[in-house]
Protein backbone atom coordinates (compact mmCIF):
# COMPACT_ATOMS: atom_id res chain seq x y z
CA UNK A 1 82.76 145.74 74.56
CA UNK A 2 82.28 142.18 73.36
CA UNK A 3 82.77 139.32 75.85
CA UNK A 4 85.54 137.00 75.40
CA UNK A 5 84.04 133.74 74.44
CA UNK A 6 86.36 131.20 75.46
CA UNK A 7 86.43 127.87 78.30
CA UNK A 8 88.07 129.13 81.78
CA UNK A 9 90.06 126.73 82.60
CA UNK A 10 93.64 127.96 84.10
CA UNK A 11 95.64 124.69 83.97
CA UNK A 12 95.11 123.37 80.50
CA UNK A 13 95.61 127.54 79.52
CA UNK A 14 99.11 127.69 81.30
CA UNK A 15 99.93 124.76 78.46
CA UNK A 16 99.31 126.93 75.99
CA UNK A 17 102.63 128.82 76.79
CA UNK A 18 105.19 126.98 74.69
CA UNK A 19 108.63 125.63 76.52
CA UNK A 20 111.80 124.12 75.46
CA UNK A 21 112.73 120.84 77.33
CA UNK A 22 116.28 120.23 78.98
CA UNK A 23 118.27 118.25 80.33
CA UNK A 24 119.96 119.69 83.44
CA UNK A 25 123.24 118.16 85.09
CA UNK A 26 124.85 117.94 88.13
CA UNK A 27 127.11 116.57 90.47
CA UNK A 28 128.21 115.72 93.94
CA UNK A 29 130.90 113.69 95.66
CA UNK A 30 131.79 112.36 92.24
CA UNK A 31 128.27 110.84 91.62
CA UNK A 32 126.72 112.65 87.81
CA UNK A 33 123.11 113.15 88.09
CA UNK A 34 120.29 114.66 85.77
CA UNK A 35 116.95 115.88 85.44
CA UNK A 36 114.24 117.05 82.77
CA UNK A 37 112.74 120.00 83.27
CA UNK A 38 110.70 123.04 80.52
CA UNK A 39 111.66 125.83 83.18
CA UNK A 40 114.94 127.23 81.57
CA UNK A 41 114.56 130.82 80.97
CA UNK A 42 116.81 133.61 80.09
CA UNK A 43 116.08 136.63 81.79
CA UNK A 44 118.81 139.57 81.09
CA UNK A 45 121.11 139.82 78.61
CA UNK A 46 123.39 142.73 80.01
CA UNK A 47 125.21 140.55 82.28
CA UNK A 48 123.29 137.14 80.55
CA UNK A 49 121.47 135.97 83.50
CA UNK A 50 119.71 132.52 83.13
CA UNK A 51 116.76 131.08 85.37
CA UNK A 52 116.24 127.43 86.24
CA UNK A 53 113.42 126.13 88.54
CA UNK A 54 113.75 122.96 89.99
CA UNK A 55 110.95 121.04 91.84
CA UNK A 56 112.24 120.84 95.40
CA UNK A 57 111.18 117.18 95.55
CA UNK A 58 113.96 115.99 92.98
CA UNK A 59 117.38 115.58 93.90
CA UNK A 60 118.61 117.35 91.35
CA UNK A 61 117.41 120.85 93.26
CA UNK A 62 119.34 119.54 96.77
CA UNK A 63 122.62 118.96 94.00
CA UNK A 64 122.72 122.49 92.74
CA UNK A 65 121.71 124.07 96.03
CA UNK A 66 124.79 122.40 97.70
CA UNK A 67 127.37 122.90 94.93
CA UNK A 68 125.81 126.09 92.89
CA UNK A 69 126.95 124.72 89.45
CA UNK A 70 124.87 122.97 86.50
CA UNK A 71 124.88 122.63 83.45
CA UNK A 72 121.63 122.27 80.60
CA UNK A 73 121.71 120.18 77.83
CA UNK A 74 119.02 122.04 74.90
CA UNK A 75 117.92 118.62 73.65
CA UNK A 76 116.80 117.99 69.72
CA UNK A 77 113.21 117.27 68.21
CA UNK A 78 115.67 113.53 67.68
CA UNK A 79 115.81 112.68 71.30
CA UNK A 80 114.37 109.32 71.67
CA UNK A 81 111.54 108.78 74.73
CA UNK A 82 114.12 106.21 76.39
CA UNK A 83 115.94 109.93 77.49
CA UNK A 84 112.80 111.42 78.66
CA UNK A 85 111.98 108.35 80.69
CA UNK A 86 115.89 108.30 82.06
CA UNK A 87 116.06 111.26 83.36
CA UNK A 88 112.94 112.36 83.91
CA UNK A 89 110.79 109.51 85.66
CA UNK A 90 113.45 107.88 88.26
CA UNK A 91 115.47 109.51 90.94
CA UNK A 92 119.10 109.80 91.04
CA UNK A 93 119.14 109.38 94.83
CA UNK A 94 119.14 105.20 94.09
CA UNK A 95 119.50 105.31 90.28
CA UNK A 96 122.61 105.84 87.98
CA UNK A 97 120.96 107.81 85.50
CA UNK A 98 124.34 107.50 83.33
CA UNK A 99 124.80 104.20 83.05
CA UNK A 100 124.83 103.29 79.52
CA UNK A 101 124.91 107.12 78.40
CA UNK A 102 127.14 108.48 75.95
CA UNK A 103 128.65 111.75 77.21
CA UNK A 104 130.81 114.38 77.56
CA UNK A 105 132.27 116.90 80.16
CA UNK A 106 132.20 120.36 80.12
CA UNK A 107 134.62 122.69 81.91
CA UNK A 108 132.66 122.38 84.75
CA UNK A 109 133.22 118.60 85.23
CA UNK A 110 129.79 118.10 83.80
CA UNK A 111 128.02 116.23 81.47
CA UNK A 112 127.19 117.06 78.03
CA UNK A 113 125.45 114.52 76.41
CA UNK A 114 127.47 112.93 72.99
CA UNK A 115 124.15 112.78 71.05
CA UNK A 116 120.57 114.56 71.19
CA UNK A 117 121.71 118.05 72.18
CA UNK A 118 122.22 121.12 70.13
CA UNK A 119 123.73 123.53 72.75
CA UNK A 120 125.28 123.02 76.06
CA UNK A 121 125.51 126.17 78.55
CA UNK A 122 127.62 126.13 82.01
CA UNK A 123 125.87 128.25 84.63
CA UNK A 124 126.92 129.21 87.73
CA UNK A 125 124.26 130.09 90.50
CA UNK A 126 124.62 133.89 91.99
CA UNK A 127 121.30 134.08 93.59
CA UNK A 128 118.00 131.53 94.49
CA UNK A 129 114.49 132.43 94.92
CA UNK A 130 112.38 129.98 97.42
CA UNK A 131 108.97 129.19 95.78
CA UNK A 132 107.71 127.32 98.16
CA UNK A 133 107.21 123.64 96.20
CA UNK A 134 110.10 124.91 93.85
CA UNK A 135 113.62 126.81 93.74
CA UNK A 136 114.30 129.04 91.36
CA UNK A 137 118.42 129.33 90.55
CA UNK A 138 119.67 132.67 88.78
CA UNK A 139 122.49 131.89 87.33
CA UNK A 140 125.61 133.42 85.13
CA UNK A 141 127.06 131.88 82.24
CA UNK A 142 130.50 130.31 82.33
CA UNK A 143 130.78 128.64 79.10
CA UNK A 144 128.88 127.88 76.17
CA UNK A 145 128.08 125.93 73.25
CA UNK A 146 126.90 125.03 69.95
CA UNK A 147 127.26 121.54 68.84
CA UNK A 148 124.52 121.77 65.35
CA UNK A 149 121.60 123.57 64.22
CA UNK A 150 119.07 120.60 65.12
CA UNK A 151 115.56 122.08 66.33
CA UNK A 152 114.92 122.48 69.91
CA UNK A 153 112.39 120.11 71.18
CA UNK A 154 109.32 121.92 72.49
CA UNK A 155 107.22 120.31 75.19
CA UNK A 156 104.19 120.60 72.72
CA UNK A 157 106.45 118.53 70.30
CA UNK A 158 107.02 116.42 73.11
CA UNK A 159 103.54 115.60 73.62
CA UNK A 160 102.46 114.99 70.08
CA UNK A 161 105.39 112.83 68.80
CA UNK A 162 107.51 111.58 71.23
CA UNK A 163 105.44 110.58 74.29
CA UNK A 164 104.25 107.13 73.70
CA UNK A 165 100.17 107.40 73.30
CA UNK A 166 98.52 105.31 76.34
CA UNK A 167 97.25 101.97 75.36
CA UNK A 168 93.44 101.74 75.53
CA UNK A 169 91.65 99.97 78.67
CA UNK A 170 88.69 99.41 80.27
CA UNK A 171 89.85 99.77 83.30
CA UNK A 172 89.02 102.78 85.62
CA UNK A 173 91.75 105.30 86.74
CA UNK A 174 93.50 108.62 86.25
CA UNK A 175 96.44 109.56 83.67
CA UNK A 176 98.78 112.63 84.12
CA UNK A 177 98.35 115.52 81.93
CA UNK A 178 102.33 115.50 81.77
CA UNK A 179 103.99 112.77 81.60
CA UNK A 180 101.60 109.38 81.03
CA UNK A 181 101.83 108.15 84.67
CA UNK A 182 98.51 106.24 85.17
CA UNK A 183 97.13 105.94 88.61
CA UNK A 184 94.80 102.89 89.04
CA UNK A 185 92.04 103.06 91.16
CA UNK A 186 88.12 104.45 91.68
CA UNK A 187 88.84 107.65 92.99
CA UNK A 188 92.50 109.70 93.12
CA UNK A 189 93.69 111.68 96.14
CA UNK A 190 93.62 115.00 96.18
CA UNK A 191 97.26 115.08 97.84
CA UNK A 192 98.60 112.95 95.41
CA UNK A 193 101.44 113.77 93.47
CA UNK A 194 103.03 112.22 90.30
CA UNK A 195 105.93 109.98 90.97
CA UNK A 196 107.23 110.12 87.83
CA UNK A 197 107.06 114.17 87.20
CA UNK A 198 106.36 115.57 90.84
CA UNK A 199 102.78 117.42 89.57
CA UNK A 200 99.98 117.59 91.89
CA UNK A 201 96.24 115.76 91.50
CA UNK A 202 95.15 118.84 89.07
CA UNK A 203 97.34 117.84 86.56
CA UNK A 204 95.34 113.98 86.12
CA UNK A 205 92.07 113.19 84.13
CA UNK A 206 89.91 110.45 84.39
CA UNK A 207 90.53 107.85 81.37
């Protein structure tokens, strides 16, 4: 039996599984919020059943788990960074992540956003599975979707064309893997976590 001759490295091999990025919604006491995550999965079809997991660190996962509804926003290979950097790198807690937004509402109450989005699917949480740093809602549809045939946006996509590339300098510190968020300084904790996307130390290399 021949050996496998490849690197071992588990992180960058997990980014080798491709993911669709999305926009989830929510709401409470009248105030919209949203959140980008890759971790939208369907997982039966006979009832559909739908899995989201939500970093427990983001608001948007205290949202859901008080009022069990959300809806995701499948967002286009079109979708400017500005979106990305909206919804995904602030928090809603202090932040009106709508401000400014074009949108929608679904039956729900809501939002579907006017422009970017090819599909828009209503769930409705039935059951939640604790993860320890994340929560993962199974959820049923209650109404769906689909506004054009634009492409998905893949995180790969995401990464090649639509992040902005960091500008070059001399100076010493650590970039995230994920999302561009440069930490300054000699040496980076190994308890740190990304402000912007909520991923650990392991997800950083030295620039």
């Amino acid at each position: 039996m021949a050996t496998i001759n490849a690197q071992r490295d588990d992180n960058k091999s997990l980014f080798s599984i491709p993911y669709g990025l999305y926009l989830v919604t929510s709401s409470l006491k009248g105030k919209l919020n949203g959140l980008i995550v890759n971790t939208v999965t369907q997982i039966t079809n006979t009832p559909n059943r739908v899995a989201v997991t939500i970093n427990k660190a983001n608001y948007s996962h205290r949202i859901i788990k008080e009022t069990g509804i959300l809806n995701v926003n499948c967002l286009t290979t079109e979708t400017p960074f500005s979106i990305f950097k909206n919804f995904g790198f602030q928090s809603g807690v202090d932040k009106d992540k709508f401000e400014g937004i074009s949108y929608s509402l679904s039956e729900n109450g809501l939002p579907v956003l006017n422009d970017y989005v090819n599909t828009f699917i209503s769930l409705k949480v039935t059951d939640y599975v604790d993860f320890d740093t994340h929560g993962m809602f199974i959820c049923e549809i209650t109404d769906s979707g689909i506004i054009n045939d634009k492409e998905t946006v893949t995180y790969g996509y995401y990464q090649k064309n639509i992040k902005p590339k960091p500008e070059e300098k001399k100076s010493k510190g650590y970039v995230c893997k994920i999302c561009g968020y440069v930490y300054e300084g000699e040496e980076l904790p190994e308890d740190f976590i990304c402000p912007w996307c909520k991923h650990p130390a392991s997800d950083f290399e030295k620039r």
